[in-house]
Protein backbone atom coordinates (compact mmCIF):
# COMPACT_ATOMS: atom_id res chain seq x y z
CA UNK A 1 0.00 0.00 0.00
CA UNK A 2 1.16 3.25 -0.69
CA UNK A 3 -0.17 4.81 2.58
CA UNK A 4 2.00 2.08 4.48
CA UNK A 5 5.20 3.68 2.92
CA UNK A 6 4.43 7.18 4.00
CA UNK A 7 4.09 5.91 7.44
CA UNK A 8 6.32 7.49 10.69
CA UNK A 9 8.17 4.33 12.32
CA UNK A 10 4.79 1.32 12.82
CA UNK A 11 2.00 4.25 13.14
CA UNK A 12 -0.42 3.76 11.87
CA UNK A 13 -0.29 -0.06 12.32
CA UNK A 14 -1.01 -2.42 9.15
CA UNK A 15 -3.98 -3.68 11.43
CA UNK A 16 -5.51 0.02 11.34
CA UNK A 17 -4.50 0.75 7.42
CA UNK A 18 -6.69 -2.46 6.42
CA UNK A 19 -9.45 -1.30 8.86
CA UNK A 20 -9.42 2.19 7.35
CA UNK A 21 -9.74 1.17 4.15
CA UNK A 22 -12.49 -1.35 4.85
CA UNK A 23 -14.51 1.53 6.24
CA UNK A 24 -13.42 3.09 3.35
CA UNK A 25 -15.54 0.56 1.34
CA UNK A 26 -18.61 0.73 3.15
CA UNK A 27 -19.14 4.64 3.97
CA UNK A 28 -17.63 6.42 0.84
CA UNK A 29 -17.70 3.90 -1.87
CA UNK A 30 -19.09 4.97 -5.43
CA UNK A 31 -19.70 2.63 -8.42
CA UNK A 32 -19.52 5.47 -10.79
CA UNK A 33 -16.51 4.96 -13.18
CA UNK A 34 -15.41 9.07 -13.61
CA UNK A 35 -15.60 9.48 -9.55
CA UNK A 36 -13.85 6.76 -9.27
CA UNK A 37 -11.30 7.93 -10.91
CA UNK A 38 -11.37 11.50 -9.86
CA UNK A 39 -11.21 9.83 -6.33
CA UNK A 40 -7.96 7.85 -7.80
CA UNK A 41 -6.33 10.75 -8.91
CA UNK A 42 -6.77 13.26 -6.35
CA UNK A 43 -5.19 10.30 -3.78
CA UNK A 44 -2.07 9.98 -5.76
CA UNK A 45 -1.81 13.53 -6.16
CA UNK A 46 -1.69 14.02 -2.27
CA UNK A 47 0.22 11.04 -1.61
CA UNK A 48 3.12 12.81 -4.26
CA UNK A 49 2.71 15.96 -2.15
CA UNK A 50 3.21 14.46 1.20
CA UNK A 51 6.41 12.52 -0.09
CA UNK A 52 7.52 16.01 -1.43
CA UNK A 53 6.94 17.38 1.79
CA UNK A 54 8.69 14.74 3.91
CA UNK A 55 11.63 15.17 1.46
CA UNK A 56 11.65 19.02 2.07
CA UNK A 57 11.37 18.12 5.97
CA UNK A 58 14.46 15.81 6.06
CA UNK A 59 16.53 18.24 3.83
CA UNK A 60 15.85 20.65 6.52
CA UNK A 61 16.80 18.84 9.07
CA UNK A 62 19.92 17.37 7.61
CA UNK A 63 20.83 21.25 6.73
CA UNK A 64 20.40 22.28 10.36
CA UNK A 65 21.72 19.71 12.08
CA UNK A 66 25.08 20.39 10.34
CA UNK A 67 25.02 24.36 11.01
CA UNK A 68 24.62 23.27 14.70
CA UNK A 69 27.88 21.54 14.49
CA UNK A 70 29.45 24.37 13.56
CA UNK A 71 27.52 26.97 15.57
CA UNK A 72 29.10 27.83 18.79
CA UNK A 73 25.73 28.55 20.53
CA UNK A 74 24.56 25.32 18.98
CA UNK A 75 27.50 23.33 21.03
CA UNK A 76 27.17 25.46 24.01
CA UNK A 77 22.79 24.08 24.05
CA UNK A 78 23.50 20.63 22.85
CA UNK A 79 26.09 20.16 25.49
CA UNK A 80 23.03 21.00 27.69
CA UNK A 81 20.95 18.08 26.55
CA UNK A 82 19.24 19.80 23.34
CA UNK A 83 18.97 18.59 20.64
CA UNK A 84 19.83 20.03 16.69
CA UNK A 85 16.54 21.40 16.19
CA UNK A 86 16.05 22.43 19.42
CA UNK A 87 18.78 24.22 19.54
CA UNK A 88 18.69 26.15 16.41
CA UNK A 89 14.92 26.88 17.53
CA UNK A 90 16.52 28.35 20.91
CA UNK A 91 19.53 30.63 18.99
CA UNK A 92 16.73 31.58 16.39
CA UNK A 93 14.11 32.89 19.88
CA UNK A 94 17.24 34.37 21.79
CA UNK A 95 18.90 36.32 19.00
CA UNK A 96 21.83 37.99 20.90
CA UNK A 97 22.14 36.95 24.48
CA UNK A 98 23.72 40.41 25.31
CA UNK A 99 20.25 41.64 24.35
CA UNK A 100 19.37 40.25 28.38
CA UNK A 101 20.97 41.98 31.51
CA UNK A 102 20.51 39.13 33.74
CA UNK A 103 19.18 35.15 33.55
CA UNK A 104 15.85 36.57 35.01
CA UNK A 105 15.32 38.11 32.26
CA UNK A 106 15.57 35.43 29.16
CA UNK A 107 13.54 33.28 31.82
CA UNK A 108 11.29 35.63 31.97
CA UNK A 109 11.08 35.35 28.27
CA UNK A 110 11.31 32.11 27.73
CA UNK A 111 8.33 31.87 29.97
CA UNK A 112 9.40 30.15 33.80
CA UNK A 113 9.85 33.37 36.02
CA UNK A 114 7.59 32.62 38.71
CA UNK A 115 5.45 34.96 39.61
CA UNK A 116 3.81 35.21 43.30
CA UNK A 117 -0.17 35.61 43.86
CA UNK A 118 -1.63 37.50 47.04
CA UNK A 119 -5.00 38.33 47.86
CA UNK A 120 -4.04 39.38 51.20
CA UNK A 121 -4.53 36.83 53.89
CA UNK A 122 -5.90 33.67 51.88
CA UNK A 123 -3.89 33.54 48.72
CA UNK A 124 -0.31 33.34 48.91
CA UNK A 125 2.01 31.28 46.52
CA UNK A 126 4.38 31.12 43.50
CA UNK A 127 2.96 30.52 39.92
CA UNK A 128 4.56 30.53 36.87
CA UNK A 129 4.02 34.18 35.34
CA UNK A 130 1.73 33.28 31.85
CA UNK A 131 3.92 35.36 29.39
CA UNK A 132 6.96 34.54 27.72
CA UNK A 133 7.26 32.49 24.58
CA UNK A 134 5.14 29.43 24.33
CA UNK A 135 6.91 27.57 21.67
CA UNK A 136 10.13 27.71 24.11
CA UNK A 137 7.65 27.21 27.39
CA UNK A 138 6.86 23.96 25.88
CA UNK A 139 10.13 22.69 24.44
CA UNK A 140 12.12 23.78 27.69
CA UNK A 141 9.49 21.65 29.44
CA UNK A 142 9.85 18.37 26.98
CA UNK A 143 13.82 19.20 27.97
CA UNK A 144 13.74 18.89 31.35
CA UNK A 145 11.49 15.55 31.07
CA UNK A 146 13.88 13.96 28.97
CA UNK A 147 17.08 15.83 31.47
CA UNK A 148 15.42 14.37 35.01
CA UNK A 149 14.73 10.66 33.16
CA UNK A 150 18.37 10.73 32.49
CA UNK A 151 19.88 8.94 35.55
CA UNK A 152 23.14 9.21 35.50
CA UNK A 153 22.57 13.03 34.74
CA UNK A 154 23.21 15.95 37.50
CA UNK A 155 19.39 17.17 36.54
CA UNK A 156 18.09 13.51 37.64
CA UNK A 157 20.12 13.39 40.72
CA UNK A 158 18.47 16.88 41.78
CA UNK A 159 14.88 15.82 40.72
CA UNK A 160 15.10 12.78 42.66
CA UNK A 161 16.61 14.89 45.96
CA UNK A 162 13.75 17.41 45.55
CA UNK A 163 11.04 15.24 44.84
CA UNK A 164 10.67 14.11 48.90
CA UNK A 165 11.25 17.76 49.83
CA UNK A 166 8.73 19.78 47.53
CA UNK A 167 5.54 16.75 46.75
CA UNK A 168 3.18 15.71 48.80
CA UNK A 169 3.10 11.73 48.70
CA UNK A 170 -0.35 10.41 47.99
CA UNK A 171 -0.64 6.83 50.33
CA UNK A 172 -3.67 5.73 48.20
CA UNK A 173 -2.25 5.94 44.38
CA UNK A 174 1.77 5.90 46.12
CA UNK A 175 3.19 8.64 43.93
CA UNK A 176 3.84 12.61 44.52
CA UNK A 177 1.80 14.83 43.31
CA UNK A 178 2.72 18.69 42.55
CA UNK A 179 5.89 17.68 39.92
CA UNK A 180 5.44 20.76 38.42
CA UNK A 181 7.12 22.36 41.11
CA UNK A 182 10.00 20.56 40.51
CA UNK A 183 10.13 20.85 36.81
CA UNK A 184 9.92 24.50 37.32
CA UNK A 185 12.57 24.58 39.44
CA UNK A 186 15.29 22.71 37.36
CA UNK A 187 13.65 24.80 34.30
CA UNK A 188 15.08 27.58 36.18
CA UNK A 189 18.28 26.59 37.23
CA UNK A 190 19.35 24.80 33.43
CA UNK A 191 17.83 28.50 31.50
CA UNK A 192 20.24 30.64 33.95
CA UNK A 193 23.06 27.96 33.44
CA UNK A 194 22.50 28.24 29.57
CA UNK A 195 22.68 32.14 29.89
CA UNK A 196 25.90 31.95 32.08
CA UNK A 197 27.52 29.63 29.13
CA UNK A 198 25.99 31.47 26.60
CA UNK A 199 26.74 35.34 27.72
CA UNK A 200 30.25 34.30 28.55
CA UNK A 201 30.91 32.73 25.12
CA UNK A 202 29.46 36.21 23.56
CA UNK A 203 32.14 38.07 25.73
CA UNK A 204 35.10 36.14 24.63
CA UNK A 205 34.43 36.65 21.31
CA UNK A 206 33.74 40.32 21.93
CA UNK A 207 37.28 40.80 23.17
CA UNK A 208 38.57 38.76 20.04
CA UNK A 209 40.72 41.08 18.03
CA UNK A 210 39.62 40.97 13.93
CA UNK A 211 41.06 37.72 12.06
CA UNK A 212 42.02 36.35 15.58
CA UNK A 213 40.86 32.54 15.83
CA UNK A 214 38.61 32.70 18.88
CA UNK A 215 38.94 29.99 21.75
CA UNK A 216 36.61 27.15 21.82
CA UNK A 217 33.50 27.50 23.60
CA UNK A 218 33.34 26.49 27.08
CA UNK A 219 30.49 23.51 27.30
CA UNK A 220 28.25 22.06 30.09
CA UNK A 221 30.46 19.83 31.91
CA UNK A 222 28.58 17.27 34.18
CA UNK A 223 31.54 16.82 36.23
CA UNK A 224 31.85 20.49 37.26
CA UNK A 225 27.89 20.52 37.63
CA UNK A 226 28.24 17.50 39.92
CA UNK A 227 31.13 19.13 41.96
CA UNK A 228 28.74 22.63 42.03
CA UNK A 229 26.03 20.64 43.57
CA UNK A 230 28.20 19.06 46.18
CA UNK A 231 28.94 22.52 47.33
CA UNK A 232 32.49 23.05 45.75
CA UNK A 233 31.64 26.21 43.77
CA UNK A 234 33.39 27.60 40.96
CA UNK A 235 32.68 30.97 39.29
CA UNK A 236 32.12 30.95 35.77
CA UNK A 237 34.48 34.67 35.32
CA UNK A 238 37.78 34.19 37.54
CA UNK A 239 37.81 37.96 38.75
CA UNK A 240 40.38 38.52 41.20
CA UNK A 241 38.74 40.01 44.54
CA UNK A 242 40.03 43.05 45.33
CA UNK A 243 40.76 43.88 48.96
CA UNK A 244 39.54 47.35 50.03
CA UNK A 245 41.63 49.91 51.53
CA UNK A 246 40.75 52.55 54.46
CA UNK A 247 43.18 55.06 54.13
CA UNK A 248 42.85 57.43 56.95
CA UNK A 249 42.99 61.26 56.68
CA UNK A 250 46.78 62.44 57.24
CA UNK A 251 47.79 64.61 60.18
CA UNK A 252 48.27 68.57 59.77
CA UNK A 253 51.97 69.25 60.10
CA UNK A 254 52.78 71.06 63.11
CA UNK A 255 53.50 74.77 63.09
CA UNK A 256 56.90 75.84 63.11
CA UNK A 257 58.04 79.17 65.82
C-alpha cells in the first residue's frame, strides 16, 4: 500500500491501514466509473505531495543539524541536553544573548519566572508568570522531562533529591503529586546555566581582536555541575577580589616658631 510507505516508524499499524480502508468501502464507496477515478487521482496527487513534503522536511533537518555543528551557541545548548533542532529553535528565539541583563530576564522570556499571587490573607504562593514564549515554554518543558529521566545526569540526581522535599506523597495511588514544582525549578536553574555559558561565550568573542581565531566554547560539563552541587563552587568569570583599603585622613603638620 502506498499509505504504508508514508508511514512514521509502525503508526499507523497495518492492522488500522486495512481497517481504514475497509470503512473506506462501506461509507464512501461509489460505483460510478469518472468518480472513481477522480477519487484515484486526487489520492495519488496528495500522496506525491506528502512525499515532497517529507523530502523538504528531512533536507531541513539534515541542513540544520550540520550548522549546529558548527555553531558555537549550537554546542554550548547541545552540550546542555538539546537537541539540533532544538537548539537552532533556541539561537533563532534568543537572538543575541547580550540583548538580556541578567538570567531573570531570558527566563522571563522564555516563559518560567515565577510569579507570586496575594489576595491578602488567603492567597499566597508562587505561579509561573503566563507570558513569555510558548513555543520555548513547551520545548524547555519536553527538555527537562527527557534531562530528570536521564539517571546518570546531574538534573536527575536533583529531581530525585527534591522530589521528597517539595511533593506531597499520595498513600492511596503511592506517587507525589505537585511535579510541576519541581520541573519548574530545574527549568530555572538549566535557562540561567545556559545564559551563564551562553553570555560568557558572547564576551570572549567580543574581546577577540579581527582575524584572531577565537577559543573554543566552554560547554556544560557534568563533572563540574556535579562538583557545584556538592557545594564546591566555581565561578564561571575568575575575577580577582580586590581587597579594600581605608586610608585614613593624614595629620596637619605642626607649626613651626
Amino acid at each position: 500500500m502506498s499509505l504504508a510507505q508514508l508511514r512514521t516508524r509502525s503508526r499507523p499499524s497495518n492492522a488500522q491501514l486495512t481497517e481504514l480502508q475497509q470503512l473506506a468501502r462501506k461509507t464512501i464507496g461509489t460505483k460510478d466509473v469518472i468518480r472513481q477515478r477522480g477519487l484515484v487521482l486526487e489520492q495519488t496527487q496528495l500522496i506525491r505531495e506528502l512525499k515532497l513534503l517529507q523530502e523538504h522536511m528531512q533536507q531541513l533537518d539534515t541542513e540544520i543539524e550540520k550548522l549546529m555543528e558548527q555553531s558555537r551557541e549550537g554546542k554550548i545548548l547541545q552540550s546542555m541536553g538539546m537537541g539540533p533542532i532544538q537548539a537552532a529553535a533556541a539561537i533563532s528565539t534568543i537572538g543575541n544573548i547580550l540583548n538580556f541583563r541578567k538570567a531573570s530576564e531570558l527566563k522571563a522570556y522564555f516563559g518560567w519566572a515565577p510569579r507570586r499571587d496575594q489576595s491578602g490573607i488567603t492567597v499566597d504562593r508562587d505561579v509561573l508568570s503566563h507570558a513569555g514564549n510558548r513555543t520555548m515554554k513547551h520545548m524547555m518543558f519536553l527538555i527537562v522531562a527527557n534531562a530528570v529521566q536521564q539517571k546518570d545526569s546531574e538534573w536527575a540526581k536533583l529531581y530525585q533529591r527534591l522530589l521528597p522535599r517539595m511533593c506531597q506523597y499520595d498513600e492511596g495511588r503511592q506517587v507525589y503529586k505537585g511535579k510541576m514544582k519541581m520541573i519548574a525549578r530545574i527549568a530555572g536553574q538549566m535557562i540561567e546555566m545556559i545564559y551563564a555559558l551562553l553570555k560568557q561565550d558572547a564576551e570572549i568573542l567580543s574581546r577577540c581582536l579581527p582575524g584572531e581565531t577565537p577559543p573554543d566554547p566552554i560547554l556544560y560539563d557534568p563533572e563540574i555541575h556535579r562538583r557545584h552541587r556538592n557545594g564546591e563552587y566555581r565561578p564561571l568569570k575568575n575575577v580577582p577580589r580586590q581587597r579594600k583599603v581605608i586610608r585614613l585622613p593624614e595629620r596637619p603638620s605642626g607649626k613651626q616658631a
